[in-house]
Structures are given as structure tokens and as C-alpha cells.
Protein backbone atom coordinates (compact mmCIF):
# COMPACT_ATOMS: atom_id res chain seq x y z
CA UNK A 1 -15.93 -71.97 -47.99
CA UNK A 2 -12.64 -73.02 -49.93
CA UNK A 3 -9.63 -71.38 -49.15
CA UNK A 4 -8.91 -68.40 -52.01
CA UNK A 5 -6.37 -69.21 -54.67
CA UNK A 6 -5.70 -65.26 -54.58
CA UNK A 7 -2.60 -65.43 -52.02
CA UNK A 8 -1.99 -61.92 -51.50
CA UNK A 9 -0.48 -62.02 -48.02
CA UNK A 10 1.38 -65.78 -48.65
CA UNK A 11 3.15 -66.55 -45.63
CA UNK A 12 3.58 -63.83 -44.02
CA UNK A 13 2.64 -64.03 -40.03
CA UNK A 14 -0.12 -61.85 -38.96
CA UNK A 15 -1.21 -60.31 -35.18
CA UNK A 16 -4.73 -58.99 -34.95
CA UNK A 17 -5.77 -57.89 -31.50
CA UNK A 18 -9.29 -57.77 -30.79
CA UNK A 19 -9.62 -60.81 -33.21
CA UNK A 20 -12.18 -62.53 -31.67
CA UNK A 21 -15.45 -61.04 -33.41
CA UNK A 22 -16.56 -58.41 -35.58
CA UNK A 23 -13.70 -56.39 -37.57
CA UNK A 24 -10.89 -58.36 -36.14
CA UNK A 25 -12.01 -61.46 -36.46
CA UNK A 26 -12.96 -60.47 -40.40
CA UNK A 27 -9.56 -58.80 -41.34
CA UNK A 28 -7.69 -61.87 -39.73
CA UNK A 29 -9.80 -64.75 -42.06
CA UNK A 30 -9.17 -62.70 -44.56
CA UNK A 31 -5.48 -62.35 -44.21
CA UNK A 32 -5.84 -66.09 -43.74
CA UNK A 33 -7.43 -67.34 -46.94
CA UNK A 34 -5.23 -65.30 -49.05
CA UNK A 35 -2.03 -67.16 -47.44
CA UNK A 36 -1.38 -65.27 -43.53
CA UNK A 37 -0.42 -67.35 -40.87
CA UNK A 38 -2.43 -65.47 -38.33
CA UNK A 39 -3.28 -65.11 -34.65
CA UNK A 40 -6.38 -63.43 -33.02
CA UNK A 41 -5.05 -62.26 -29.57
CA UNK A 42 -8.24 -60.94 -27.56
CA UNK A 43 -9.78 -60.68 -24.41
CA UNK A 44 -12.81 -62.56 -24.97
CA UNK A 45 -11.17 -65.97 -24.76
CA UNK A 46 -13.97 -68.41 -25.44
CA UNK A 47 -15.20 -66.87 -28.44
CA UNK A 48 -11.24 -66.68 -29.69
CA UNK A 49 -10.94 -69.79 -29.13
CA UNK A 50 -14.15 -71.18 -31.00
CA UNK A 51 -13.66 -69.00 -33.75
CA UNK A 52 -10.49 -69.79 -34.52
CA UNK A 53 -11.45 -73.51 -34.61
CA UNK A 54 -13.75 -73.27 -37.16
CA UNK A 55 -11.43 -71.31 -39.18
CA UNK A 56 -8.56 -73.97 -38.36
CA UNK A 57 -11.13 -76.66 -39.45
CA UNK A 58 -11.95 -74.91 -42.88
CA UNK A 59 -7.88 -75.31 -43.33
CA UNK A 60 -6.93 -71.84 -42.35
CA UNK A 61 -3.81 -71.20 -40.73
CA UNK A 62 -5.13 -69.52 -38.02
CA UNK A 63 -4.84 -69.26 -33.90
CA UNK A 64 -6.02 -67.70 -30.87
CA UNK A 65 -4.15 -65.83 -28.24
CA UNK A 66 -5.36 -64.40 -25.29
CA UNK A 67 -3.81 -60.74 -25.10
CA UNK A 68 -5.00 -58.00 -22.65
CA UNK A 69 -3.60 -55.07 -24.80
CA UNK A 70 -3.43 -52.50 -21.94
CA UNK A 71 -0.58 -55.07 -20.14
CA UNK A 72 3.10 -54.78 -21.57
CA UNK A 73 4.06 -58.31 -20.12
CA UNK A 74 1.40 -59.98 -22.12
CA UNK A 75 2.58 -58.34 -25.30
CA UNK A 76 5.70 -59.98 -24.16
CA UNK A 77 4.49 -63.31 -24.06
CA UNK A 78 2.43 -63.04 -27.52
CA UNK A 79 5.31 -61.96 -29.25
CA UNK A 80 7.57 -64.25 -27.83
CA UNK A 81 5.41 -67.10 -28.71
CA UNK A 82 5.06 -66.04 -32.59
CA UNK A 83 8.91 -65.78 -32.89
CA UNK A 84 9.24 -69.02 -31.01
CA UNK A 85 6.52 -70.61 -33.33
CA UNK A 86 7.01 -69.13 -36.23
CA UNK A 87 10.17 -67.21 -36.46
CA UNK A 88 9.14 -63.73 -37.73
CA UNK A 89 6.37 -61.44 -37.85
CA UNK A 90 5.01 -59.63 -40.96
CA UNK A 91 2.25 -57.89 -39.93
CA UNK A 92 0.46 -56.00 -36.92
CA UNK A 93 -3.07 -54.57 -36.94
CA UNK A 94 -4.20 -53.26 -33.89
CA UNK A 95 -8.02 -53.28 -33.75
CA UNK A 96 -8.87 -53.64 -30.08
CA UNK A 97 -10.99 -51.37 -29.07
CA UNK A 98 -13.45 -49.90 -26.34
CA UNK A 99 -16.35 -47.50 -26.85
CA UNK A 100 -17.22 -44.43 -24.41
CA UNK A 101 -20.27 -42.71 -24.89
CA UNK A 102 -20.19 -40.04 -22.64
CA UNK A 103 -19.59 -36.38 -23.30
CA UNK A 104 -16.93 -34.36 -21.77
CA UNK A 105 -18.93 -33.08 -18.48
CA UNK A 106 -20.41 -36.29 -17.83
CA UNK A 107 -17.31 -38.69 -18.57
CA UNK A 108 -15.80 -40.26 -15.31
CA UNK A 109 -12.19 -40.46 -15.11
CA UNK A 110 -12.51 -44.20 -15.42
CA UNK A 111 -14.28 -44.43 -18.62
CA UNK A 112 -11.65 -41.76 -19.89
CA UNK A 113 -8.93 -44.01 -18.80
CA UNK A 114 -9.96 -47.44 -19.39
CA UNK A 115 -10.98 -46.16 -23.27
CA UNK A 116 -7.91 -44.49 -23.81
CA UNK A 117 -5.74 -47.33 -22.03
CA UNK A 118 -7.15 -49.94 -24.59
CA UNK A 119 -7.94 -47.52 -27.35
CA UNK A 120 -4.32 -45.48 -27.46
CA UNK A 121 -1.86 -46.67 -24.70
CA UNK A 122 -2.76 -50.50 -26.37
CA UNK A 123 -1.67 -49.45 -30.01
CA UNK A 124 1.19 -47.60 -28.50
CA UNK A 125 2.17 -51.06 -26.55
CA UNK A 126 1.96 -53.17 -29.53
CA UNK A 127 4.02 -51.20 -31.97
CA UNK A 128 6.68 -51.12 -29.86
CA UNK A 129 6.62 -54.99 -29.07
CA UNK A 130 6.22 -55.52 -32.80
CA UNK A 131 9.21 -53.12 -34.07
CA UNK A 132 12.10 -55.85 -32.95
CA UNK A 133 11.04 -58.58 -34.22
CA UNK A 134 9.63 -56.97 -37.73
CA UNK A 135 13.36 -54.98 -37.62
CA UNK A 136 15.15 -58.67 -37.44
CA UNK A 137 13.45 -59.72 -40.43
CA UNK A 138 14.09 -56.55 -42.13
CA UNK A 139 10.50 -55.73 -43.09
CA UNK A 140 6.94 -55.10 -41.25
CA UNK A 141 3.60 -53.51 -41.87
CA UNK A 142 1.58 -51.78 -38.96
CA UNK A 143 -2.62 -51.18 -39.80
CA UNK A 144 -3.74 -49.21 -36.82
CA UNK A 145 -7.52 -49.01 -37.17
CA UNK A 146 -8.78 -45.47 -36.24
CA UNK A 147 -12.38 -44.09 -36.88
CA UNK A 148 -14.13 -40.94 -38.80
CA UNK A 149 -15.01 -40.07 -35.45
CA UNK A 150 -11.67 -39.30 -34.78
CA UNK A 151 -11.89 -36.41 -37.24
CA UNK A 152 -15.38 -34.79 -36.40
CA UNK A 153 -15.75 -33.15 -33.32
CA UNK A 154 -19.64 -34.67 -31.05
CA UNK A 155 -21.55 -33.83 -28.44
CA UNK A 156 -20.72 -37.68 -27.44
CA UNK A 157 -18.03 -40.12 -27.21
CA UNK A 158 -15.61 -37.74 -25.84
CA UNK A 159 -13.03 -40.28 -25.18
CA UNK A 160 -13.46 -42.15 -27.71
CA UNK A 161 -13.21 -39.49 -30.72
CA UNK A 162 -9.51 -38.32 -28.38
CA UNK A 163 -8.35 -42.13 -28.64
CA UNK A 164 -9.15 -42.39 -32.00
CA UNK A 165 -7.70 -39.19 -33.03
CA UNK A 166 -4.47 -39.79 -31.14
CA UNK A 167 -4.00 -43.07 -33.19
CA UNK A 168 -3.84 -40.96 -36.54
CA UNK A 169 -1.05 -39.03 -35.12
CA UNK A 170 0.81 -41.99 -33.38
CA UNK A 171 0.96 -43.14 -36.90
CA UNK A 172 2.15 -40.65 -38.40
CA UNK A 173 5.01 -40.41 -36.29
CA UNK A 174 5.75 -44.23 -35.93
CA UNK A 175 5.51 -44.17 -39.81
CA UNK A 176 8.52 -41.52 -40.41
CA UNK A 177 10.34 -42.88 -37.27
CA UNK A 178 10.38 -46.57 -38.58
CA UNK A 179 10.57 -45.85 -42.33
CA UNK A 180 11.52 -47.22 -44.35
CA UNK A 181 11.78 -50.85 -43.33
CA UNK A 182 8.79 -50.90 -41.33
CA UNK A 183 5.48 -49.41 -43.28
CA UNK A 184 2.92 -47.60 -40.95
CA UNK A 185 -0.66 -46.98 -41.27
CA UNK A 186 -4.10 -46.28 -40.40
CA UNK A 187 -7.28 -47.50 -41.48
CA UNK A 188 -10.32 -45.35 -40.87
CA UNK A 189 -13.87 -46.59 -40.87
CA UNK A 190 -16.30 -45.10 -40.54
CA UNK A 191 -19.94 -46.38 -39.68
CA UNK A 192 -19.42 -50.21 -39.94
CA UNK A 193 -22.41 -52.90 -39.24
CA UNK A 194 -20.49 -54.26 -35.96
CA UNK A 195 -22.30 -55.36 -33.27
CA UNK A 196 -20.82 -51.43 -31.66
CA UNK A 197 -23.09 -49.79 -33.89
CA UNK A 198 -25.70 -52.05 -33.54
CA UNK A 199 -25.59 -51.28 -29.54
CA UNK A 200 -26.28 -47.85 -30.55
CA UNK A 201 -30.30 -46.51 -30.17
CA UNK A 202 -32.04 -46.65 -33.59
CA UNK A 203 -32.53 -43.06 -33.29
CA UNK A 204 -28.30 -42.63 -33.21
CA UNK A 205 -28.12 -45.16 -35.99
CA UNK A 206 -30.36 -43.10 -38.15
CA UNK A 207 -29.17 -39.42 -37.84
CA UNK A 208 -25.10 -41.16 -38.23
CA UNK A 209 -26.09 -42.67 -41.55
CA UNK A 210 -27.70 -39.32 -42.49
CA UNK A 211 -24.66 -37.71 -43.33
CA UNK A 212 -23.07 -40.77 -45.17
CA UNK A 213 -23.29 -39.66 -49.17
CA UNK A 214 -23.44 -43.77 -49.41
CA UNK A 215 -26.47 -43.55 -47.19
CA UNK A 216 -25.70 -47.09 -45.48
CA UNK A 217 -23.54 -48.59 -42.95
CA UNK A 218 -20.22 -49.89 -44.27
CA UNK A 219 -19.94 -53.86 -44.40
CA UNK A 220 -17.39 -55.31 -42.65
CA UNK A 221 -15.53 -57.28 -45.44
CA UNK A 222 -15.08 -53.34 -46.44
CA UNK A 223 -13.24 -52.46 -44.19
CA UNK A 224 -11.18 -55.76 -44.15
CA UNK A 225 -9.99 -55.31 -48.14
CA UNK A 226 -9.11 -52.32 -47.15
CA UNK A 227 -6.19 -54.12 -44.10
CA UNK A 228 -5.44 -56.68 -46.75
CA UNK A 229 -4.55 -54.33 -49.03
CA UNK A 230 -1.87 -52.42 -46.31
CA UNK A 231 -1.10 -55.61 -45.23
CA UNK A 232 0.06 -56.67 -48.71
CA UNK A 233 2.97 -55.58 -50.53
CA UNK A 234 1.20 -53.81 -52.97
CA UNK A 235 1.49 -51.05 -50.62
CA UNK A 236 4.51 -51.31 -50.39
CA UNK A 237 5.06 -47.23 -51.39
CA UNK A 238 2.49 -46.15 -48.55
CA UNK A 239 3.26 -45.50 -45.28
CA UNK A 240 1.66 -42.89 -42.74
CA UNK A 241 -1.32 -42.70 -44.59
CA UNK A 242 -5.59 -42.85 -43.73
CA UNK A 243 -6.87 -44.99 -45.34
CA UNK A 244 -10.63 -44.01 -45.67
CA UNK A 245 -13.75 -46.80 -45.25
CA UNK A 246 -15.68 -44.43 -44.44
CA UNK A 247 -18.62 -44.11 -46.91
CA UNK A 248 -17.50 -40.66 -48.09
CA UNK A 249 -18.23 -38.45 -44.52
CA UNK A 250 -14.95 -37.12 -44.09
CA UNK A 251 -15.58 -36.08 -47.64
CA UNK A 252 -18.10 -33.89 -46.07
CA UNK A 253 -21.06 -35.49 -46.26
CA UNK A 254 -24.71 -34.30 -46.08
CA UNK A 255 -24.16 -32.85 -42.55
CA UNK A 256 -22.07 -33.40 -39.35
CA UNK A 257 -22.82 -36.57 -37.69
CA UNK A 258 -23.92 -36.40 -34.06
CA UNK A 259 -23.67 -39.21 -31.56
């Protein structure tokens, strides 16, 4: 696939975290083929790596990084390698994230903290790492990715829903504490065809999608428009906003979705 003539993004730099596959690795080739310089910081080294090779062969600018999200001193040394490398940094979207499934009686206090260490402490960590470097240049746009199940109460993913809440507000607040040079905000998806909700039993699957007035999963390109657009100076007005992908449930949908 040619790179797109349609450089919405030109030359700014762009962090994804959890860039590796699914949603991160989408927003960050799209960022890419409309004119990012980007790097896909994840865990999952090997299938960084790879993927960012192909996209590097099909003449993206485009990296990998390994980044543990939960660990302050490798924030450090991700950011300190992008101003080194590149000598700015435009954009932040923190995507990483872990799913819990269990419901509040049955969730261990290590599910609870390893979701909400990746899931909320890791946004918290990279907005502050980011804020220096996107205050020297004077400008910087921060796409936190949240979920709909942040804003309906379940039976199930008790931790999850919390961490995905809690990024909504730690928007919010970043957004009027950093305006108006740095633009905050928050994307919200909701049921996206990610390899997630794929791990989910059919059953799940079916009664989620139930209450979607779309009555399908969201693709994942979806939600990645929707990252390019916040990443973009077109919205350049918008800060501490949701930004809804979400099929129209928070709308209210056809009934509450359970886990």
C-alpha cells in the first residue's frame, strides 16, 4: 500500500504505547502514512519489532521501542531517545492496556493492581514524561484511549471499567491543567474487533453487541480516524473532551451491556 498523499499529521513525532498489535499498532500506521514520524513502544518486543519493519519497508517513518509503561525509568529512556533522535515530540497516545475480567468479590488484589498499574498509573506516567518536552516546543496533543465500559457499571471487569473510568477524569484534569499549549483528550471505544474481544466467549460477544444501535463490532481503522483526527490540528479547539467510537451505546442503546 502507497503511502497517502493526505498528510494530516506531517512531521510531527508520534508515541503510541501498546503499538505493537491491534489498536496501537493501527492508530500509529495511520499517523504514519499521513506524515507522523512515529514510534510503537510496547511490551511485546518481537512483534514491535517485526511490525514496524514492514511498515519501515513500505516507506513509513516508523520505529519500535520497547516500553514497560508501569516503570518511570523506562519512560525516561523513551523520551530521552525521541528528543535525542528527533528533537521534539508532537503527540502522545497512550493505548496500553490490560483486561481483568473478574468481578468485585472474586478480583485478587493482583489482578486489581497489575490492571490498574498498566491501565491508569501507565497513562498517568506518560503524560507527565511527555509534558516537558511537548512544553519546550510550545505545543502537544495527548489521546488517552478509554472505553464505554468505563461509563456503564457490570457484573464483570471490575478493574477494568475503574481504570478506564479514572482515565476520563485524569483527562479532564490534565486537559485544564496543561491548557492551552498542550491539548488533552480521550478517545472512547467501545466494542472494537481486537483480538480482546475476540478472547471473549461467543456468548459475551453476542449479548455486548446487543445493545449496540449499530448492531456490530466497531472496526479498528474506526477507532484510529478517530486519534488522527485529535492528533491533527484540526482539533486544535478541543481539549478535555470523549471522543465517542462507540457504536452509539453510551447513547443508550437497546439495553445495558453485561460482561
Amino acid at each position: 500500500m502507497s503511502v497517502s498523499v493526505d498528510r494530516r499529521v506531517e512531521g510531527k513525532v508520534a508515541l503510541i504505547t501498546g503499538g505493537a498489535r491491534n489498536q496501537g499498532l493501527s492508530h500509529g500506521e495511520l499517523l504514519a502514512r499521513h506524515g507522523a514520524r512515529v514510534v510503537l513502544a510496547d511490551v511485546a518486543d518481537d512483534t514491535g519489532r517485526k511490525a514496524a519493519a514492514v511498515l519501515a519497508e513500505a516507506g513509513l517513518d516508523i520505529r519500535y521501542a520497547h516500553l514497560d509503561v508501569t516503570r518511570p525509568a523506562e519512560w525516561a529512556t523513551v523520551l530521552a531517545m525521541i528528543d535525542a533522535d528527533y528533537g521534539r515530540h508532537d503527540v502522545l497516545v497512550n493505548n496500553a492496556a490490560i483486561l481483568g475480567r473478574s468481578g468485585l468479590v472474586d478480583c485478587t488484589l493482583d489482578e486489581w493492581n497489575d490492571v490498574i498499574a498498566v491501565n491508569q498509573t501507565g497513562v498517568f506516567l506518560g503524560m507527565q514524561h511527555a509534558i516537558p518536552l511537548m512544553r519546550r516546543n510550545g505545543s502537544g496533543s495527548i489521546i488517552n484511549v478509554s472505553s464505554a465500559i468505563g461509563n456503564l457499571a457490570t457484573e464483570f471487569n471490575f478493574a477494568y471499567s475503574i481504570s478506564k473510568a479514572a482515565v476520563q477524569m485524569l483527562t479532564k484534569t490534565a486537559a485544564v491543567s496543561l491548557a492551552p499549549a498542550i491539548r488533552v483528550n480521550t478517545v472512547v471505544p467501545g466494542a472494537i474487533d481486537t483480538d480482546m474481544f475476540s478472547a471473549l466467549p461467543e456468548e459475551t460477544r453476542r449479548r455486548r453487541l446487543a445493545a449496540y444501535p449499530m448492531g456490530r463490532a466497531g472496526r479498528i481503522e474506526e477507532v484510529s480516524y478517530a486519534v488522527l483526527f485529535l492528533a491533527s490540528d484540526e482539533s486544535s479547539f478541543t481539549t478535555g473532551s470523549e471522543l465517542k467510537v462507540d457504536g452509539g451505546v453510551l447513547a443508550g442503546g437497546k439495553q445495558r451491556p453485561s460482561s
